[in-house]
Protein backbone atom coordinates (compact mmCIF):
# COMPACT_ATOMS: atom_id res chain seq x y z
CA UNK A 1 64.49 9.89 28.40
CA UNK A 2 62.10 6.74 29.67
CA UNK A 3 60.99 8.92 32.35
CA UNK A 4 60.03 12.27 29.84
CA UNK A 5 58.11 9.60 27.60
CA UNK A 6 56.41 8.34 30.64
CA UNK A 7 55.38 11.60 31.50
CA UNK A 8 54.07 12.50 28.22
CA UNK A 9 52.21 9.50 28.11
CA UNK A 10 50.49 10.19 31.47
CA UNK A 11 49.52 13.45 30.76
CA UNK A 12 47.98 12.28 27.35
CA UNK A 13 45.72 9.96 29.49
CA UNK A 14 45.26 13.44 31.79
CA UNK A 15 43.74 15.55 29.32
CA UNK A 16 41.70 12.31 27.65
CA UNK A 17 40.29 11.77 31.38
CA UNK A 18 39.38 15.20 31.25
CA UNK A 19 37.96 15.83 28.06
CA UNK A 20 35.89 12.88 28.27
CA UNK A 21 34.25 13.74 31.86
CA UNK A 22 33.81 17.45 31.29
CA UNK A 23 30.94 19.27 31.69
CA UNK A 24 32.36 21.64 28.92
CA UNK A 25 31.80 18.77 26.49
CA UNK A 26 28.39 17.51 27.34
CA UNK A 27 26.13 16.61 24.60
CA UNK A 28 23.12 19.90 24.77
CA UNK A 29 22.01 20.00 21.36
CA UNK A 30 21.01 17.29 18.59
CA UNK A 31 20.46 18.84 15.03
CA UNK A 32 18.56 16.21 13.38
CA UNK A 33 15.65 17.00 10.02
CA UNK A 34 12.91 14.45 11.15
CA UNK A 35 11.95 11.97 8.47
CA UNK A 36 8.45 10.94 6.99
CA UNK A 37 8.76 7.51 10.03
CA UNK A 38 11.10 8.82 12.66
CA UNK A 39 10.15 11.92 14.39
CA UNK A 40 12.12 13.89 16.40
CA UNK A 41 11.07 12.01 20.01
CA UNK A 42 11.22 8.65 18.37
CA UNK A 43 15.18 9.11 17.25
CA UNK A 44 15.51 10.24 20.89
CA UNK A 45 14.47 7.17 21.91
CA UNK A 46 16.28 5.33 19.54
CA UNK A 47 19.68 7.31 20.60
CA UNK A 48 18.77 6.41 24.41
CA UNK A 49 21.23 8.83 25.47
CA UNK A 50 21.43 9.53 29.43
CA UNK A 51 21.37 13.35 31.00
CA UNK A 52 25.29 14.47 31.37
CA UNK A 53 26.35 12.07 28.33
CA UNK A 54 29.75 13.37 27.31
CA UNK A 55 30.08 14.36 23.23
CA UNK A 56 33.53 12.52 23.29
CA UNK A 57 32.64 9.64 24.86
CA UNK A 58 30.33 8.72 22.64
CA UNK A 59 30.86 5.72 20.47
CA UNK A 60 29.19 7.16 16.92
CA UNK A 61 29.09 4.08 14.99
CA UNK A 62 27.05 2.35 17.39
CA UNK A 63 24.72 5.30 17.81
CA UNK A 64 24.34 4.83 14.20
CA UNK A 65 23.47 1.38 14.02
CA UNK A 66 21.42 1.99 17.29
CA UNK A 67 19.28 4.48 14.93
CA UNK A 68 19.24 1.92 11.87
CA UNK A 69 18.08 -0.87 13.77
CA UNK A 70 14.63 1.38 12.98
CA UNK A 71 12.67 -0.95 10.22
CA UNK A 72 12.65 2.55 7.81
CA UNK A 73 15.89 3.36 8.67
CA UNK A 74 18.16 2.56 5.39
CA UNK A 75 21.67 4.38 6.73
CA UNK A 76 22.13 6.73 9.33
CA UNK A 77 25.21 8.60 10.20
CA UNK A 78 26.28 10.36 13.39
CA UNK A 79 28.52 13.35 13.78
CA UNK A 80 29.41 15.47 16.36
CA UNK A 81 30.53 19.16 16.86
CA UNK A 82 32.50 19.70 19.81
CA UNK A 83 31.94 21.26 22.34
CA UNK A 84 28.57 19.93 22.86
CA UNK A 85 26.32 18.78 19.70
CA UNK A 86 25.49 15.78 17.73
CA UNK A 87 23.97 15.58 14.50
CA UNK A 88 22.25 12.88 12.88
CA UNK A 89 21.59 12.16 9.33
CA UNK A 90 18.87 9.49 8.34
CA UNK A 91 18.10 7.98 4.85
CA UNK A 92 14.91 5.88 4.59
CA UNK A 93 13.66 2.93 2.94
CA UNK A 94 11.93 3.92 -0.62
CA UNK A 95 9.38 1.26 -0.72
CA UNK A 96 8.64 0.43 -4.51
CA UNK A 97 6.18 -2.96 -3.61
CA UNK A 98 3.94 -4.48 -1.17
CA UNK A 99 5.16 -8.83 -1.28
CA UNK A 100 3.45 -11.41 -0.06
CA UNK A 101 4.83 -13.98 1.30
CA UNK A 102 2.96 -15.82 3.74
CA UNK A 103 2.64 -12.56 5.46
CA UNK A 104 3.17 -8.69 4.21
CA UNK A 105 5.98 -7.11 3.82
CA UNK A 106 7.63 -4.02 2.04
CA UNK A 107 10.61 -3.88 -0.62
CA UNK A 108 12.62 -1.45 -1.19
CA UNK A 109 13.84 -0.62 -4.95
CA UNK A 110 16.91 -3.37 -4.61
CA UNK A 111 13.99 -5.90 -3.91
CA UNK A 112 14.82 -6.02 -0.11
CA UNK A 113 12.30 -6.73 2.22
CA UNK A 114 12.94 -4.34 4.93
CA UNK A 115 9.40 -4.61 6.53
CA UNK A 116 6.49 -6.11 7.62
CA UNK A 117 3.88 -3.99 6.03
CA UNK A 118 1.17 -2.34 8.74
CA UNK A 119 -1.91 -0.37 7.81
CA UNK A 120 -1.84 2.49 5.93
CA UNK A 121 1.28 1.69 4.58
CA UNK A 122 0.51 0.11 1.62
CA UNK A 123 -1.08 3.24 -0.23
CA UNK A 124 -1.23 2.68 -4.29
CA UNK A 125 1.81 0.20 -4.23
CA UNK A 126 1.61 -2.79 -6.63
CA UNK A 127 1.55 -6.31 -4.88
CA UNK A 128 3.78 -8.91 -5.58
CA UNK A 129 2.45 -12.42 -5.30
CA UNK A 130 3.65 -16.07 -5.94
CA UNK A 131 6.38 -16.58 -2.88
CA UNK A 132 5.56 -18.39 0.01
CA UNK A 133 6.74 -17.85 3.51
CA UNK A 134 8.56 -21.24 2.95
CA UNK A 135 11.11 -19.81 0.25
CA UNK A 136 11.63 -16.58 2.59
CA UNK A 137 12.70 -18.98 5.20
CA UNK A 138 14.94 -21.18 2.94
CA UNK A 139 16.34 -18.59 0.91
CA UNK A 140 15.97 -14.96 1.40
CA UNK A 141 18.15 -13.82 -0.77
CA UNK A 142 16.94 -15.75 -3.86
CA UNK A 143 13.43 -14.35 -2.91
CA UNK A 144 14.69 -10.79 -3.32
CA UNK A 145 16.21 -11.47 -6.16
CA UNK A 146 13.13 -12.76 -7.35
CA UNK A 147 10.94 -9.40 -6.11
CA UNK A 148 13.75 -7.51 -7.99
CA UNK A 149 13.01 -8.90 -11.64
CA UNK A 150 9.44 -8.27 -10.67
CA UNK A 151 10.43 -4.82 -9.61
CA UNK A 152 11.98 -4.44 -13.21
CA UNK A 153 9.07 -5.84 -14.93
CA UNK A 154 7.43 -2.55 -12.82
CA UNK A 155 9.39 -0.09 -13.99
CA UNK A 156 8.96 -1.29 -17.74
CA UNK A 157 5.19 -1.14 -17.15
CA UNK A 158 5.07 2.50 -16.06
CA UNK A 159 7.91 3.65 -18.45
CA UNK A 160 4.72 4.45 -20.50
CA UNK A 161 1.21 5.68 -19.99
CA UNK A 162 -0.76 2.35 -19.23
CA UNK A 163 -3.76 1.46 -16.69
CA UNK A 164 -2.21 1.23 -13.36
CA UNK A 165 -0.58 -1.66 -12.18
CA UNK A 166 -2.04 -4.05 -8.96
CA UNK A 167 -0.23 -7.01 -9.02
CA UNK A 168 2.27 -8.83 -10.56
CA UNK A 169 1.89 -12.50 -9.95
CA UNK A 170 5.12 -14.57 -10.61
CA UNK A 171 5.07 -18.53 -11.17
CA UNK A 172 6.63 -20.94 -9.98
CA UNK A 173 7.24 -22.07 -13.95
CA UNK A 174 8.85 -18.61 -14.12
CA UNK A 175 5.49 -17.16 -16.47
CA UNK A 176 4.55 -13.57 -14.89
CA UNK A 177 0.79 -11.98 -15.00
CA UNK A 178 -0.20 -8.53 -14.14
CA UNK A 179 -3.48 -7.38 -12.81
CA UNK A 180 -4.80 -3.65 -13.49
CA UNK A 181 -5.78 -1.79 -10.41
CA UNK A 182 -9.70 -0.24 -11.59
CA UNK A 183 -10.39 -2.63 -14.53
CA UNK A 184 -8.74 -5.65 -12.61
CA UNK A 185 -7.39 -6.97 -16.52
CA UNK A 186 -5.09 -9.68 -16.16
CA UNK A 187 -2.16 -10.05 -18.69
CA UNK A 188 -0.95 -12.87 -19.03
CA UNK A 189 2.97 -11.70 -19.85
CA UNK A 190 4.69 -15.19 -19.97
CA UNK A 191 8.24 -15.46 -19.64
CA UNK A 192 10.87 -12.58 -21.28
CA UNK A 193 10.52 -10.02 -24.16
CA UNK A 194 8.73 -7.48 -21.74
CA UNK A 195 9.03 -4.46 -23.96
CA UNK A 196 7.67 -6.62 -26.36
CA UNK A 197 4.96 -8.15 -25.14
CA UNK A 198 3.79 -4.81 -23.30
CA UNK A 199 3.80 -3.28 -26.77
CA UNK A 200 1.68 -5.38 -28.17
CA UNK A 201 -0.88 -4.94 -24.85
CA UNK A 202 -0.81 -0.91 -25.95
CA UNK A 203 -1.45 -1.82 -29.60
CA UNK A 204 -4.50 -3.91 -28.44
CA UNK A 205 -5.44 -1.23 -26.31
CA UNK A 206 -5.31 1.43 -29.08
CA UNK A 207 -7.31 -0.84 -31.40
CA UNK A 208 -9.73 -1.14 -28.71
CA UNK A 209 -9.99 2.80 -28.11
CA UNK A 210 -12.76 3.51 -25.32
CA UNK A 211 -13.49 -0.44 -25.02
CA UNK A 212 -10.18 -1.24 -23.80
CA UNK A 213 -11.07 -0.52 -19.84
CA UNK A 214 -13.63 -3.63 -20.80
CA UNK A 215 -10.85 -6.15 -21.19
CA UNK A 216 -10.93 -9.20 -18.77
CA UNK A 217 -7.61 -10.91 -19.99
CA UNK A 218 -5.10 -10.01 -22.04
CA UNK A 219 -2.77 -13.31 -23.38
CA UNK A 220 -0.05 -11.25 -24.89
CA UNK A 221 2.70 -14.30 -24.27
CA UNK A 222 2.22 -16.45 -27.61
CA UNK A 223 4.82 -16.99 -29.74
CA UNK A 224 4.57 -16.75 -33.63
CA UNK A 225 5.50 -19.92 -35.93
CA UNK A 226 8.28 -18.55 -38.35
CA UNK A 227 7.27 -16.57 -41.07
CA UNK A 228 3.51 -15.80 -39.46
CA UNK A 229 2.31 -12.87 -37.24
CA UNK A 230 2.08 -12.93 -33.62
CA UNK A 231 -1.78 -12.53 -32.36
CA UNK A 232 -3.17 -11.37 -29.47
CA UNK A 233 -6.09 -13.49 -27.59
CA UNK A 234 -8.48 -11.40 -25.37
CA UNK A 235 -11.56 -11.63 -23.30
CA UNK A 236 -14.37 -9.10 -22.77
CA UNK A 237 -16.33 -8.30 -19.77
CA UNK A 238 -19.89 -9.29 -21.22
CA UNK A 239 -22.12 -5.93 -21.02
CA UNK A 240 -24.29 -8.10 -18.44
CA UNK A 241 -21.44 -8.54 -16.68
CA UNK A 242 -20.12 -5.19 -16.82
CA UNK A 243 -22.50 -4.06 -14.49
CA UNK A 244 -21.57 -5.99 -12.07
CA UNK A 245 -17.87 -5.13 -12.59
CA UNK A 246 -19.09 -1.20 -11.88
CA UNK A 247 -21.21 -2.33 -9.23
CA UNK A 248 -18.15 -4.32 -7.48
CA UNK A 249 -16.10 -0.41 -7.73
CA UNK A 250 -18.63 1.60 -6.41
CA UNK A 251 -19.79 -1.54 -4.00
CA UNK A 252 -17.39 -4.32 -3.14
CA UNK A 253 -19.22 -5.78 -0.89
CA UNK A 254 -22.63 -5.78 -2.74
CA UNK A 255 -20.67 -8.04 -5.22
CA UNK A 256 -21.94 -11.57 -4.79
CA UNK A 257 -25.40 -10.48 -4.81
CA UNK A 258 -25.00 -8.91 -7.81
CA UNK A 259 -22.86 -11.52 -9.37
CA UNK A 260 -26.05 -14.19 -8.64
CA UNK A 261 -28.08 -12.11 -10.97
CA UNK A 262 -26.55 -11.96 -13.56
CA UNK A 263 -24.64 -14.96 -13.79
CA UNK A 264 -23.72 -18.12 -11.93
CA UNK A 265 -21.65 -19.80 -14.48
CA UNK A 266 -18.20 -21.07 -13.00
CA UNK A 267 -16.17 -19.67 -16.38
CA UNK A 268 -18.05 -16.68 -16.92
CA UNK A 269 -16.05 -13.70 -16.28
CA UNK A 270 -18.17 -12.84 -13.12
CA UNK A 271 -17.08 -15.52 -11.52
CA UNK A 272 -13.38 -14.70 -12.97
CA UNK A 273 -13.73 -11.18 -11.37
CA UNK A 274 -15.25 -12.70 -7.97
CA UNK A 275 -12.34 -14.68 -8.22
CA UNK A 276 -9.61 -11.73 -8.86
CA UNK A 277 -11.48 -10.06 -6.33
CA UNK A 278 -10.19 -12.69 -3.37
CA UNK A 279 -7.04 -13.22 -4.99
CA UNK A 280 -5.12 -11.22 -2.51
CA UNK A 281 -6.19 -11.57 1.53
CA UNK A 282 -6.89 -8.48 3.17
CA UNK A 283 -3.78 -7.06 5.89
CA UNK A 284 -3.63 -8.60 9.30
């Protein structure tokens, strides 16, 4: 009996020898649909699979996390199909922000930082500012959590029809303040009641009707005493000083000479617009 287990046994290891030294099972074909950042040659490289690799020696988790270890790699997950084929399935990163923290990076829609942003890759993404590379470094995951309630405050934002978004600046007190893209309109949001507070930016807005895109600041974070209404403080772009704001679009770089012009005064909303201007360094 010992003896017919034995052989069993040995001719188990027989066929595995086999199989796994074949040329009948080496890998010939990769299906793989290449992804907006990994091209066809690139997961090649990533796989780093020699000539005459066999399909069954092939140790797929590690292949996978060979692939993932790509910065816009999210998951990827490697099959194969005997007698000779492996197939590789990719999901990216879906970056929702730019963040800046000490340097640039991208998040994802959990608030992850996956990335260290690099040009181009930025596009139309809103920027998230207020961390420091010092809170990355001492908590990560508190910073993420962090970029995710800014990633919420986002999504409320563009749930309707409103001037696109920039920035969103978050304080250390905990106070958030957006920035408009064209316009460069700060809101000051404060702290909670988002829907709230964003409704009563679209109601100013509506008032305003074709002089809204002249708004400089929006303070939309009071709170009413009991029993009174809530009101909304805003500033104007002066008409002086709205040339210089369209000058600044069509010309950024003509803006200080334009600014001088018109107006030199420290709290005058050319210098508040020379100011939002710098707020965010350009990419290394």
């Amino acid at each position: 009996m010992t003896g017919l287990v034995y052989g069993g046994l040995a001719g188990v290891r027989s066929m595995q020898a086999y199989a796994t030294t074949s040329p009948r099972f080496e890998v010939r074909a990769l299906i793989y649909e290449p992804t907006p950042h990994v091209s066809d040659d690139r997961l090649r490289e990533l796989l780093a699979l020699p000539p005459g690799t066999n399909c069954l020696s092939l140790d797929l988790t590690e292949l996978g996390a060979r692939v993932a270890a790509h910065p816009w790699v999210a998951r990827a997950v490697v099959t194969r199909h005997l007698p000779d084929t492996i197939e590789v399935r990719i999901t990216e990163h879906d970056a929702a922000a730019a963040v800046l923290a000490g340097r640039f990076y991208l998040a994802d829609e959990s608030g992850r930082l996956f990335k260290e942003i690099e040009k181009g890759e930025r596009g139309d993404l809103p920027i998230v500012t207020g961390l420091t590379r010092d809170e990355l470094r001492a908590d990560r995951v508190r910073l993420e959590q962090r970029v995710a309630s800014a990633l919420e405050i986002i999504a409320a934002y563009r749930a309707k029809r409103r001037p696109r978004l920039s920035e969103v600046h978050l304080d250390t007190t905990g106070d958030v303040t957006l920035y408009t893209a064209e316009a460069g309109t700060q809101i000051e949001l404060g702290r909670g009641q988002v829907a709230e507070r964003l409704a009563r930016f679209d109601a100013l807005r509506a008032a305003l009707d074709d002089k809204a895109d002249r708004l400089s600041a929006v303070y939309v974070d009071s709170v009413a005493a009991p029993g009174r209404t809530t009101r909304v403080a805003a500033r104007f772009i002066s008409e002086a000083d709205e040339q210089v704001f369209i000058a600044a679009r069509s010309a950024p770089d003509a803006l200080p000479e334009v600014a001088n012009q018109v107006s030199d005064d420290a709290g005058s909303p050319v210098a508040e617009l020379g100011k939002y201007k710098r707020r965010i360094p350009r990419y290394e």
